[in-house]
C-alpha atoms as a PDB file:
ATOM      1  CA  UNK A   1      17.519  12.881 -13.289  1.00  0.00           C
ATOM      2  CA  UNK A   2      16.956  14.135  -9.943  1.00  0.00           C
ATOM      3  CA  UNK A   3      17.875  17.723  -8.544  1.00  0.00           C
ATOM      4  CA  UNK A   4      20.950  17.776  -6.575  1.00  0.00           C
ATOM      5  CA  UNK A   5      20.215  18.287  -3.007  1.00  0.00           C
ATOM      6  CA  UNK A   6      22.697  19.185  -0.073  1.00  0.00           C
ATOM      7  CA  UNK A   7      22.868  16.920   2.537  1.00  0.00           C
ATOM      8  CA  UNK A   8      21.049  18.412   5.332  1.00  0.00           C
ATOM      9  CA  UNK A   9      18.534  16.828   3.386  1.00  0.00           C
ATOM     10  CA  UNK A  10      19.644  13.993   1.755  1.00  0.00           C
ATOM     11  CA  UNK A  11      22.511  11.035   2.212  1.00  0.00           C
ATOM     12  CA  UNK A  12      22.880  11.167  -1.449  1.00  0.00           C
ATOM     13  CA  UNK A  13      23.365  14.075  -2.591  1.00  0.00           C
ATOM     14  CA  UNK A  14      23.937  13.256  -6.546  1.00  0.00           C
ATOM     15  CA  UNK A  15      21.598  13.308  -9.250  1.00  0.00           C
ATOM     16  CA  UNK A  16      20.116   9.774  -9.598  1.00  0.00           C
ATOM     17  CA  UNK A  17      17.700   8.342 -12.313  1.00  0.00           C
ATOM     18  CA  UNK A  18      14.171   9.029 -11.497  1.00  0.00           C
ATOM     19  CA  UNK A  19      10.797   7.718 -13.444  1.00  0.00           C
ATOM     20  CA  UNK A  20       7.472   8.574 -13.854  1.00  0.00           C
ATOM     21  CA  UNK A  21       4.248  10.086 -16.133  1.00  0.00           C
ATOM     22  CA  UNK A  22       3.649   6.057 -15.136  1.00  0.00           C
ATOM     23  CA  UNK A  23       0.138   4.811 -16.556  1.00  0.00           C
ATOM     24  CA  UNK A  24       1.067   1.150 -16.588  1.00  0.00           C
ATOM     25  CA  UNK A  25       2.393  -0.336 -14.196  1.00  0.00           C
ATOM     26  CA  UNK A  26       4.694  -2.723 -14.454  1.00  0.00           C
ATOM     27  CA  UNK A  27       7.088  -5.101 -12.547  1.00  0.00           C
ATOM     28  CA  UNK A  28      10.750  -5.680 -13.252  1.00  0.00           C
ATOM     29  CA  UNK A  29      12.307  -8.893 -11.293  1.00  0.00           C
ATOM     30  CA  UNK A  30      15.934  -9.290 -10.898  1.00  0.00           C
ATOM     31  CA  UNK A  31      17.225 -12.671 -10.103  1.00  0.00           C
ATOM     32  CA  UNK A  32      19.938 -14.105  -7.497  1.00  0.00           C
ATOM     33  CA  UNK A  33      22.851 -16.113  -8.918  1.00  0.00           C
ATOM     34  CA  UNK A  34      21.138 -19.764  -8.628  1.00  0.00           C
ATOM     35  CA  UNK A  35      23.519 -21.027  -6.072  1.00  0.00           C
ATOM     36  CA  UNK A  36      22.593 -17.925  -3.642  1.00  0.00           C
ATOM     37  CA  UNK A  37      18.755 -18.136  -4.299  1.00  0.00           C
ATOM     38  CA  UNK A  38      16.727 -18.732  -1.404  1.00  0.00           C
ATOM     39  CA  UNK A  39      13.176 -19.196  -3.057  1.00  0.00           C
ATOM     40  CA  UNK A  40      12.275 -15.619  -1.177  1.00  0.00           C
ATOM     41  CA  UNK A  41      11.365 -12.538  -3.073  1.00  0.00           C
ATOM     42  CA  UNK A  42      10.226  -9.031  -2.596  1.00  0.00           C
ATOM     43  CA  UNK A  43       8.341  -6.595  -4.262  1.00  0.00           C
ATOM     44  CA  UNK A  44      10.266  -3.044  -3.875  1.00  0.00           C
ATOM     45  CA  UNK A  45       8.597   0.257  -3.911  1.00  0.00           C
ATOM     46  CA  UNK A  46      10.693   3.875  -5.354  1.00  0.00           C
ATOM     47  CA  UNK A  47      10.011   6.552  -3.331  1.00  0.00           C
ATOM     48  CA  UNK A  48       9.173  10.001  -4.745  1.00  0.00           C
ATOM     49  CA  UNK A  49       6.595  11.735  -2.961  1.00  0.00           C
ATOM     50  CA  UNK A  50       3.644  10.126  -5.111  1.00  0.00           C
ATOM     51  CA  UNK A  51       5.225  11.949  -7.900  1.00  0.00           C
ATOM     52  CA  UNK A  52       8.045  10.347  -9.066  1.00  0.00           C
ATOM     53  CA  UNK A  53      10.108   6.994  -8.693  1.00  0.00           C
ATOM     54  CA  UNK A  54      13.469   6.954  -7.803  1.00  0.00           C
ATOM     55  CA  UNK A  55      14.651   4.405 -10.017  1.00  0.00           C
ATOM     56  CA  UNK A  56      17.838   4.345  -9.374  1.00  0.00           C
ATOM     57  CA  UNK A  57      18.405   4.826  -5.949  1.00  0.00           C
ATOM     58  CA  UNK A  58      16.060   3.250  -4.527  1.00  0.00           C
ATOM     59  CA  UNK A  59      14.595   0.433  -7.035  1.00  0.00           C
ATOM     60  CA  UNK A  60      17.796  -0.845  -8.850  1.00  0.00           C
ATOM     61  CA  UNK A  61      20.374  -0.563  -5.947  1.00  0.00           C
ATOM     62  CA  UNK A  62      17.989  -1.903  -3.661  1.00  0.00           C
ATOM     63  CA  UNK A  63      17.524  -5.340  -6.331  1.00  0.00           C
ATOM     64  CA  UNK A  64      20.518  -5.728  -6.414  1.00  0.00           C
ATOM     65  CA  UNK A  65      21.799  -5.536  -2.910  1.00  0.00           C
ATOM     66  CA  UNK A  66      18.568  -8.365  -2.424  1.00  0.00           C
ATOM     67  CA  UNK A  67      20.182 -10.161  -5.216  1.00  0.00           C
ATOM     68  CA  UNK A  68      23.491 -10.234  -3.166  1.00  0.00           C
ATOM     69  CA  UNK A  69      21.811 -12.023   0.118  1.00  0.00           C
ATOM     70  CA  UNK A  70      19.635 -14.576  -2.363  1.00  0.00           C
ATOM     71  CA  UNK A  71      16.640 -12.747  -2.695  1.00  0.00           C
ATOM     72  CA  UNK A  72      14.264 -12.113  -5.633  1.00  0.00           C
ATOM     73  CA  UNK A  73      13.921  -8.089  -6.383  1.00  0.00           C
ATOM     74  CA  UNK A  74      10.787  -7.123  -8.341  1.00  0.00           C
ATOM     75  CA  UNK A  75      10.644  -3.915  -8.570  1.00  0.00           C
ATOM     76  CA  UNK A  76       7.449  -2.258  -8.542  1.00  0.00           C
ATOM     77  CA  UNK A  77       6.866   0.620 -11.533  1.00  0.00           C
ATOM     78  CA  UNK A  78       3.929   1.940  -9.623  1.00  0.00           C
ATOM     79  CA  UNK A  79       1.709   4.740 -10.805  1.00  0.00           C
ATOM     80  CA  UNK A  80       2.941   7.920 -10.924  1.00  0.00           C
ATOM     81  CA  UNK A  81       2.700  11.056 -10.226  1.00  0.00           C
ATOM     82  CA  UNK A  82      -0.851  12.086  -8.467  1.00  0.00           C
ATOM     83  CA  UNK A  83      -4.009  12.223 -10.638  1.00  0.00           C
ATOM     84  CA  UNK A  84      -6.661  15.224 -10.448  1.00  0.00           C
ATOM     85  CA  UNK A  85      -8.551  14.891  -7.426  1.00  0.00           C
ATOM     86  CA  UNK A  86      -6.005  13.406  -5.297  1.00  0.00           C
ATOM     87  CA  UNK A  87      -4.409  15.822  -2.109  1.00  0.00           C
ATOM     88  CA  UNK A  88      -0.959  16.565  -2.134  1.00  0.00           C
ATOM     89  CA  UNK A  89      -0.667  15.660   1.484  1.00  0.00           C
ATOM     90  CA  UNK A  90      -2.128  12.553   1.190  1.00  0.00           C
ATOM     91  CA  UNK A  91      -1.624   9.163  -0.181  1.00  0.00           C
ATOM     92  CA  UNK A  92      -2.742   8.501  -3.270  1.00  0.00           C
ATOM     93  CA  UNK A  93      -4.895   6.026  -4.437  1.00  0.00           C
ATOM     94  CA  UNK A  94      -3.844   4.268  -7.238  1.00  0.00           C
ATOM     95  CA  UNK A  95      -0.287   2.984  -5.724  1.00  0.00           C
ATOM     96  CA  UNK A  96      -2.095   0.614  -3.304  1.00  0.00           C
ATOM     97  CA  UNK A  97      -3.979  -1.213  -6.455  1.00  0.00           C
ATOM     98  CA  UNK A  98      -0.663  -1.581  -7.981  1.00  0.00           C
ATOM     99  CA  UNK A  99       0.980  -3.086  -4.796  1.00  0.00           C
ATOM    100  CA  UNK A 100      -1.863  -5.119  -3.948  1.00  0.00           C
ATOM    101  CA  UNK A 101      -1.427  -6.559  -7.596  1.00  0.00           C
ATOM    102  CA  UNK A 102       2.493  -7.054  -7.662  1.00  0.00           C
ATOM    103  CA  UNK A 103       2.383  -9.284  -4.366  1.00  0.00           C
ATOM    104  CA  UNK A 104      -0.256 -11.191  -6.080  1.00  0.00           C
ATOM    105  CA  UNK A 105       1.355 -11.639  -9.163  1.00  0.00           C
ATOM    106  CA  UNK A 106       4.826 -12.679  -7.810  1.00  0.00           C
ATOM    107  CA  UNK A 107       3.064 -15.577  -5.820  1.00  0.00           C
ATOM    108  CA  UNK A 108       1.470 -16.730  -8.878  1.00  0.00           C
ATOM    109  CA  UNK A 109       5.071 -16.992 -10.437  1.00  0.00           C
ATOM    110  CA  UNK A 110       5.883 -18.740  -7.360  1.00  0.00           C
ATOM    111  CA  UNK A 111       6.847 -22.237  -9.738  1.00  0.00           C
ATOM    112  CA  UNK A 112       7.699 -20.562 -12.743  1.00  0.00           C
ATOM    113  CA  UNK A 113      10.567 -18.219 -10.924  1.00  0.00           C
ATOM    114  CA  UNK A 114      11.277 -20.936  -7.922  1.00  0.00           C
ATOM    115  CA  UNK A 115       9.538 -18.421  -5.450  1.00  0.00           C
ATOM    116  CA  UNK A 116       8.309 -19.967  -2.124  1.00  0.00           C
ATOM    117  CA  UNK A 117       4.399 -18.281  -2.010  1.00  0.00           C
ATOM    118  CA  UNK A 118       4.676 -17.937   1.857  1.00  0.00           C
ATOM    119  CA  UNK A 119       8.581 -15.664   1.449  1.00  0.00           C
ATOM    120  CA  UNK A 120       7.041 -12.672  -0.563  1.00  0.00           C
ATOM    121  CA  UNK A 121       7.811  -9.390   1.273  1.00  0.00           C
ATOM    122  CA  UNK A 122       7.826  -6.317   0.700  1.00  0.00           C
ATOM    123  CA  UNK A 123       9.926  -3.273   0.886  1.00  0.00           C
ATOM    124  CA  UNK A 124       9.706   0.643   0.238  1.00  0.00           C
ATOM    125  CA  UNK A 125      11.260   4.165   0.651  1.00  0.00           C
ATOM    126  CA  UNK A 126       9.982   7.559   1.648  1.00  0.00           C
ATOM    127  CA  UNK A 127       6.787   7.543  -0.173  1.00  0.00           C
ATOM    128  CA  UNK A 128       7.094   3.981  -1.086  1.00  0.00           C
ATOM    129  CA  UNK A 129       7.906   2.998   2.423  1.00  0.00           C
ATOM    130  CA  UNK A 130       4.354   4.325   3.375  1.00  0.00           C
ATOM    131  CA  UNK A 131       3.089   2.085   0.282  1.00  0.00           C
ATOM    132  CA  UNK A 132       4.932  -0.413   1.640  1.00  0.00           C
ATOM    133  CA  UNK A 133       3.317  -0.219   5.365  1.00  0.00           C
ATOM    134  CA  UNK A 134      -0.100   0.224   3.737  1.00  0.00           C
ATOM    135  CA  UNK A 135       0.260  -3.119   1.515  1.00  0.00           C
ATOM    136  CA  UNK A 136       1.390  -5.113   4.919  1.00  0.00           C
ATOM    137  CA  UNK A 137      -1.489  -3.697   6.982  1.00  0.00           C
ATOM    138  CA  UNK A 138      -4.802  -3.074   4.150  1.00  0.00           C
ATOM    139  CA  UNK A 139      -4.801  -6.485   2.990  1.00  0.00           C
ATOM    140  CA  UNK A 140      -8.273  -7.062   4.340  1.00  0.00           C
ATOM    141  CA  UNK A 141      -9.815  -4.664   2.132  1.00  0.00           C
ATOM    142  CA  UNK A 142      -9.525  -4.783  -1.577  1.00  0.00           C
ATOM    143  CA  UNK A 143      -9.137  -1.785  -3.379  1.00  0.00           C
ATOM    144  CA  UNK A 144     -10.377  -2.757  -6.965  1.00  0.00           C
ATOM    145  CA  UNK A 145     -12.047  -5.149  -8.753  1.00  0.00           C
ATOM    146  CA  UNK A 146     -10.559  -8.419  -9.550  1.00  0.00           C
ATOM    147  CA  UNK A 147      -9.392  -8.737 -13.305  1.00  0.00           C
ATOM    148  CA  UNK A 148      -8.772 -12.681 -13.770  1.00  0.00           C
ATOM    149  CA  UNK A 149      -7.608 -15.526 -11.239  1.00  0.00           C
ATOM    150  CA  UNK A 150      -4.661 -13.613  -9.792  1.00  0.00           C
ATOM    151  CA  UNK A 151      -6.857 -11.475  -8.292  1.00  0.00           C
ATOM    152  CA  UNK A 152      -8.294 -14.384  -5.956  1.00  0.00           C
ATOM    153  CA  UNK A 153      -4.710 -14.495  -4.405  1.00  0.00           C
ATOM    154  CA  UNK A 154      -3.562 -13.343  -1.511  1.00  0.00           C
ATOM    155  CA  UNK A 155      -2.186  -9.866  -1.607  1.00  0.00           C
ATOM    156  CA  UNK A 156      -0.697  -9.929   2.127  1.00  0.00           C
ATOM    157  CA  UNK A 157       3.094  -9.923   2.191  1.00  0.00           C
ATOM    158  CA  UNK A 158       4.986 -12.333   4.674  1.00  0.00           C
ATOM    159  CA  UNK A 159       7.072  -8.897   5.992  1.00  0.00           C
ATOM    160  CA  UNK A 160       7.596  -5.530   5.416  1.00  0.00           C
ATOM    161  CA  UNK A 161      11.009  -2.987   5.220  1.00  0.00           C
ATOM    162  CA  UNK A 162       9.490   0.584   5.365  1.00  0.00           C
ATOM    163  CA  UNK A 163      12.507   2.847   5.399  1.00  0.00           C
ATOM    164  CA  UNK A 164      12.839   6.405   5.888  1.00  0.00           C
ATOM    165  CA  UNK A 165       9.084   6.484   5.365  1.00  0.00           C
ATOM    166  CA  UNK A 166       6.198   9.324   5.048  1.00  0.00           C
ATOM    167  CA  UNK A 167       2.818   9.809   5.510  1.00  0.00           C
ATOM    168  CA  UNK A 168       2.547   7.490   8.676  1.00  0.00           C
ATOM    169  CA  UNK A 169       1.207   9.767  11.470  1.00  0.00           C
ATOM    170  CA  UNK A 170      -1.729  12.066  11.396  1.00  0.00           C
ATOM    171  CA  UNK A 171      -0.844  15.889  11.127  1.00  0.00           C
ATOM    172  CA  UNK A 172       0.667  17.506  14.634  1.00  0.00           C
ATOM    173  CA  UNK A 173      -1.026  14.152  16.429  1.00  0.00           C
ATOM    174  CA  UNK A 174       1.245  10.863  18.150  1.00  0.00           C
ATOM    175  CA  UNK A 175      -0.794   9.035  16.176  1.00  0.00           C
ATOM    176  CA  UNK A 176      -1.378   6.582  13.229  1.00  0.00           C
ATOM    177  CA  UNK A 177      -2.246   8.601  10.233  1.00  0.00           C
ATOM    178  CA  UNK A 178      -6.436   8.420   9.054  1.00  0.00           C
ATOM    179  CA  UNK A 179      -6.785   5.450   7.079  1.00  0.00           C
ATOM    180  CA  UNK A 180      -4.240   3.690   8.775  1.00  0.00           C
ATOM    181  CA  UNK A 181      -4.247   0.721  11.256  1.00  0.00           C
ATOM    182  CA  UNK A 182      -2.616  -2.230  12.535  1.00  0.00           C
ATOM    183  CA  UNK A 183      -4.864  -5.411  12.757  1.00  0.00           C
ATOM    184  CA  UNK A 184      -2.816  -8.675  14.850  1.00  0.00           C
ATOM    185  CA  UNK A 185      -2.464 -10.889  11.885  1.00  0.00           C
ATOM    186  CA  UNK A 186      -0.130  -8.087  10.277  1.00  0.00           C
ATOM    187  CA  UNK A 187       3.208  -9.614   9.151  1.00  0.00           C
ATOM    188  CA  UNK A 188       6.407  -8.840  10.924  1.00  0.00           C
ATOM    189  CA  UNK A 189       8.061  -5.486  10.025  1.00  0.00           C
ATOM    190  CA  UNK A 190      11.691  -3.808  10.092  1.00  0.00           C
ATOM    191  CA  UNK A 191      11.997   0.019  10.156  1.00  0.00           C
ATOM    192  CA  UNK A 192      15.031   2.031   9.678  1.00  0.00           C
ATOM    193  CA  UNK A 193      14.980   5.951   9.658  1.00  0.00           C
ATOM    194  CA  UNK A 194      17.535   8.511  10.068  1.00  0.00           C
ATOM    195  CA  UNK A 195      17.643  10.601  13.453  1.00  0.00           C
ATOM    196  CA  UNK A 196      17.960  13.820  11.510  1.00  0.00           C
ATOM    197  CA  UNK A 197      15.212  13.459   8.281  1.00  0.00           C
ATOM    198  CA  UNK A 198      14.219  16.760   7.447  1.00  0.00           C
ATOM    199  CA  UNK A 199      12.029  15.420   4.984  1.00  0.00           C
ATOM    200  CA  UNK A 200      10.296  12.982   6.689  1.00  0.00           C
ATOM    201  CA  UNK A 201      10.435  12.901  10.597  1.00  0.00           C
ATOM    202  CA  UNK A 202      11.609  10.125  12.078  1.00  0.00           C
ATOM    203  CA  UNK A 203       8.571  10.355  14.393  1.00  0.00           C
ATOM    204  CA  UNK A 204       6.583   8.481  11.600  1.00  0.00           C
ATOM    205  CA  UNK A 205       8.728   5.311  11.953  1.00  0.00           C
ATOM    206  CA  UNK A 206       8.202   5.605  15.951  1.00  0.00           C
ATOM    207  CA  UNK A 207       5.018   5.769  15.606  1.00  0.00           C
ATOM    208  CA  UNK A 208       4.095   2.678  13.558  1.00  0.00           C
ATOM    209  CA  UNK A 209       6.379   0.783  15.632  1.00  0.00           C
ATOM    210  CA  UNK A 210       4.847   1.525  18.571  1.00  0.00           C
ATOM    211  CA  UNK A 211       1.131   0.262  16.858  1.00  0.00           C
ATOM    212  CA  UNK A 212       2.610  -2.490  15.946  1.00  0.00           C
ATOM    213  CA  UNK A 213       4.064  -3.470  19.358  1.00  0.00           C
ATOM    214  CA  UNK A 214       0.873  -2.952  20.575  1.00  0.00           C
ATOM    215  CA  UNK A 215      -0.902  -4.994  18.130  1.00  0.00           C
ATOM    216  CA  UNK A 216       1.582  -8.093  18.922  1.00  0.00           C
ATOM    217  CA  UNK A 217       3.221  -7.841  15.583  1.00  0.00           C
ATOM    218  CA  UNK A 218       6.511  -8.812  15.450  1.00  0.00           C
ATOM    219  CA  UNK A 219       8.620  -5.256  14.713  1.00  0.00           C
ATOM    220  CA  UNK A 220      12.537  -4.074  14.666  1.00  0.00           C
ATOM    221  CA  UNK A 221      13.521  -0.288  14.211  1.00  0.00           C
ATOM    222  CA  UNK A 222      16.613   1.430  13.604  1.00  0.00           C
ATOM    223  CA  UNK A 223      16.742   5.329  14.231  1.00  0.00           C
ATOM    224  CA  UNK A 224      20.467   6.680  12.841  1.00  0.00           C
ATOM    225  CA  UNK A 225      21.593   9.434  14.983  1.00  0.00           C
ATOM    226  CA  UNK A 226      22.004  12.317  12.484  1.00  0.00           C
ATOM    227  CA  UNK A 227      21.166  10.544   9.223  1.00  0.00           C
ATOM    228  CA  UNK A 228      19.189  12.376   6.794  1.00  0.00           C
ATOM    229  CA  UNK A 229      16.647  11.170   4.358  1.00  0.00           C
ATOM    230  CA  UNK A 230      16.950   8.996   1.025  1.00  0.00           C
ATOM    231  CA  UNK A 231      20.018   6.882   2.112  1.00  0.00           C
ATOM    232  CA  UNK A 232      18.884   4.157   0.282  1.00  0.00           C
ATOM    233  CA  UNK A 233      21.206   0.742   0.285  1.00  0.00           C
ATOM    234  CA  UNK A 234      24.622   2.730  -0.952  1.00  0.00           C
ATOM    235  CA  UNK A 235      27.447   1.993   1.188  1.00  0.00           C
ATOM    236  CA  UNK A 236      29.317   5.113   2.742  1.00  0.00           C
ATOM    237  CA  UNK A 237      31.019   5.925   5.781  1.00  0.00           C
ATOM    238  CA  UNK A 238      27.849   6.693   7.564  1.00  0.00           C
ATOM    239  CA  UNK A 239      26.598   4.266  10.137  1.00  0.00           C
ATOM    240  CA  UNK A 240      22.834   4.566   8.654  1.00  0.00           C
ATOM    241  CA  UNK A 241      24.327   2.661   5.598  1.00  0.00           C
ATOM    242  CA  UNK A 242      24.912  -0.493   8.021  1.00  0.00           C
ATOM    243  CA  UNK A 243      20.676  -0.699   7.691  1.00  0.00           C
ATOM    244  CA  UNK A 244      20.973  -3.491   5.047  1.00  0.00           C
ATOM    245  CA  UNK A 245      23.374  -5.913   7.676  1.00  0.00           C
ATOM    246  CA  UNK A 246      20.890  -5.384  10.440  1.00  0.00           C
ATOM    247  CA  UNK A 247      18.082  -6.163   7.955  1.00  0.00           C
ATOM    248  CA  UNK A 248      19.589  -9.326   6.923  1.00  0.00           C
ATOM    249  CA  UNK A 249      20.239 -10.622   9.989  1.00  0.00           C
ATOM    250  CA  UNK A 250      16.308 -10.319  10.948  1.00  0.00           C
ATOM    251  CA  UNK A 251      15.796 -11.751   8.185  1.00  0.00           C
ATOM    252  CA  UNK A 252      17.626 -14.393   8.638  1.00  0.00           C
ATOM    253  CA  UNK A 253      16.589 -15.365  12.213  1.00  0.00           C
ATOM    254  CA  UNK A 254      12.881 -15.363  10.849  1.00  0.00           C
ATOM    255  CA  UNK A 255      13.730 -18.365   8.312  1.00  0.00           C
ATOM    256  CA  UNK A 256      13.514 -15.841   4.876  1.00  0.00           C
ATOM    257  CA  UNK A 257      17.235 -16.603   4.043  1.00  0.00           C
ATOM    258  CA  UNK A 258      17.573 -20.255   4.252  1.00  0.00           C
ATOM    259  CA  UNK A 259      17.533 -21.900   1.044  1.00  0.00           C
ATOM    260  CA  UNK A 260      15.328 -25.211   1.766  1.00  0.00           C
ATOM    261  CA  UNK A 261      12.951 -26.433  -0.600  1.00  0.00           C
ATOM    262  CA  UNK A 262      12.077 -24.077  -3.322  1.00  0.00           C
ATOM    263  CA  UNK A 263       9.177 -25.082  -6.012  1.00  0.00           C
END
């Protein structure tokens, strides 16, 4: 379980169910009622810092509230926490490979789980929001060797959610973090952050959108006036917990909700 926090830090302030010592990765998909499905799914990454997953908050809830508006969740059981080797500032490595791999394998389930192959987004939180951004933007460069005929797939998701995310801009700089970059043919992106994130400025969310607008990508962000950080999809009182109706609504105008013709 997590530590209870007090919420000039968090939204939630509970203990939720986190995961990790994660050296397999895995993928757990959660399925719409059949007469909600749209054919579009999306590959959700925990948040934790690179050291854990939260599981609960921010894996479960979130399939689930997909599940709700049609959508496919698979969430992503990245690995967890940071190896030897890798800074604690930094993004690690081996979460990338795993993302890059999960997109991939849910479009080669495309006809075996009635996924459309061009509807497979992606979304993320905190760290995994970061993950998230650097699975929707890195897809040009592949970060391990391919395995078997998955691997010849294409690992670029249709959009991307990053909420409340990290590790975005570079250190004291209005900037794009090192390692980071926005190339045109990146896929349209909602952002949602809260105003007051102790944990992880809203600054990095302001940032990326203002790449992307310069890049001519397609991008919608939502800064909560005083919201703090890991929110998630829970409903409360608070207005940043509206996130998930102004989501769905861009997602519906860009086509990812209507039903159509699945395979």
């Amino acid at each position: 379980m997590s530590p209870r926090l007090d919420g000039t830090q968090v939204e939630v302030t509970e203990p939720t169910r986190v995961v990790t010592h994660v050296t397999k990765p895995t993928v757990t998909v959660y399925r719409p009622a059949k007469d909600k499905d749209t054919g579009t799914a999306v590959v959700i990454c925990p948040g934790g810092g690179y050291w854990n997953l939260y599981w609960e908050l921010e894996g479960e809830e979130v399939a689930a509230w997909l599940n709700s508006i049609g959508v496919t969740g698979v969430v992503l059981k990245y690995r967890v926490p940071r190896r030897p080797g890798e800074p604690e500032r930094e993004p690690a490595r081996r979460p990338l490979q795993d993302a890059q791999r999960a997109v991939r394998l849910v479009r080669s389930k495309a006809k075996e789980w009635g996924i459309r192959p061009d509807q497979v987004g992606i979304v993320g939180f905190s760290a995994g929001g970061h993950l998230a951004v650097a699975t929707a933007t890195g897809f040009g460069k592949r970060t391990y060797e391919p395995v078997d005929a998955i691997d010849e797939l294409n690992c670029r998701p249709d959009f991307a959610i990053p909420v409340y995310s990290g590790y975005l801009t570079a250190k004291d700089q209005d900037e794009l973090a090192p390692g980071l970059s926005v190339p045109k043919d990146t896929p349209p992106v909602f952002l949602a952050h809260g105003g007051a994130d102790l944990i992880s400025d809203p600054g990095h969310s302001v940032v990326l959108y203002r790449a992307l607008a310069r890049a001519g990508v397609p991008a919608e962000l939502h800064v909560y006036d005083g919201a703090a950080h890991d929110f998630g999809v829970r409903r409360s009182s608070r207005p940043c917990s509206t996130w998930t109706d102004s989501c769905e609504a861009w997602l519906r105008g860009r086509g990812f909700l209507d039903p159509g013709t699945r395979p």
